[in-house]
Protein backbone atom coordinates (compact mmCIF):
# COMPACT_ATOMS: atom_id res chain seq x y z
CA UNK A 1 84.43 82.91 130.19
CA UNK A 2 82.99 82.02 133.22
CA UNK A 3 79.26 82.10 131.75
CA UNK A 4 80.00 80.01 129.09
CA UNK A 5 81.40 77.18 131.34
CA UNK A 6 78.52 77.55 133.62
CA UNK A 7 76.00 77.91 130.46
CA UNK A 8 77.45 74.54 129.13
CA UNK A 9 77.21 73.10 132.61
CA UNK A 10 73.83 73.78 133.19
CA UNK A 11 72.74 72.77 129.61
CA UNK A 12 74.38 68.83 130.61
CA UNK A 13 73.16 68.81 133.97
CA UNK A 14 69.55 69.95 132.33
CA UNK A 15 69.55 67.58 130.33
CA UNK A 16 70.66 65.03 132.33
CA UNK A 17 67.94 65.48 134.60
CA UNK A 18 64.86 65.44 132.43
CA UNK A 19 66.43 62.25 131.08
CA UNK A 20 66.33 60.99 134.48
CA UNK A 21 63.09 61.60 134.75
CA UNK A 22 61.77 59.75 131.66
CA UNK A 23 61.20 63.12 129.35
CA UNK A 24 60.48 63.28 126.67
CA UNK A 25 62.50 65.90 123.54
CA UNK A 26 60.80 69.19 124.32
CA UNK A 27 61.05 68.05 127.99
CA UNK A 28 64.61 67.63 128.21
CA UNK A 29 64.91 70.90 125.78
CA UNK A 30 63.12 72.60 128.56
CA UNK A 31 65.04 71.62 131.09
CA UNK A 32 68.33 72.52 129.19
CA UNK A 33 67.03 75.66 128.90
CA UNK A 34 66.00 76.16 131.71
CA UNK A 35 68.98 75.04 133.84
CA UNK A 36 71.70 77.12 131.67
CA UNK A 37 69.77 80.36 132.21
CA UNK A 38 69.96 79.85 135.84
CA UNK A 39 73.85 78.82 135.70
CA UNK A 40 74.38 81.77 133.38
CA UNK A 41 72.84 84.18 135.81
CA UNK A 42 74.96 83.01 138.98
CA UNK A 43 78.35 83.37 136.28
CA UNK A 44 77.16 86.85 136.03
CA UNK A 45 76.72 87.35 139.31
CA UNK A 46 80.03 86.02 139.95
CA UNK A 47 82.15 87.54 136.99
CA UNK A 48 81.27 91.00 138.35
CA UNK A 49 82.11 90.65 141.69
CA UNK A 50 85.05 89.37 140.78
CA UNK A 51 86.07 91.89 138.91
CA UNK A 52 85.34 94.17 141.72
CA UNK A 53 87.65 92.02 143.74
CA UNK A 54 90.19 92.27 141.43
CA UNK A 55 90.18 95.73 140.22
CA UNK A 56 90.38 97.35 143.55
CA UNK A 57 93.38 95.19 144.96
């Protein structure tokens, strides 16, 4: 659950961005992209150790 939200999260804030930046499509599709992969690896990172947290207490 917690890579979806940050998947989403990173696809606005993405996209948000290359807007700011005056991108065009494939620019702000890039950035989406881009930024969700990165979210979606620190959701990883933090599902698992918190299911280490949680399955040892």
């Amino acid at each position: 659950m917690i890579i979806i939200v940050l998947g989403i999260t990173g696809v606005l804030i993405g996209g948000i961005t290359a807007r700011k930046r005056r991108g065009n499509r494939k620019d702000i599709a890039q950035y989406a992209v881009g930024f969700a992969m990165a979210f979606m690896v620190v959701g990883m990172i933090l599902t698992v150790i918190l299911d280490r947290i949680l399955s040892a207490a």
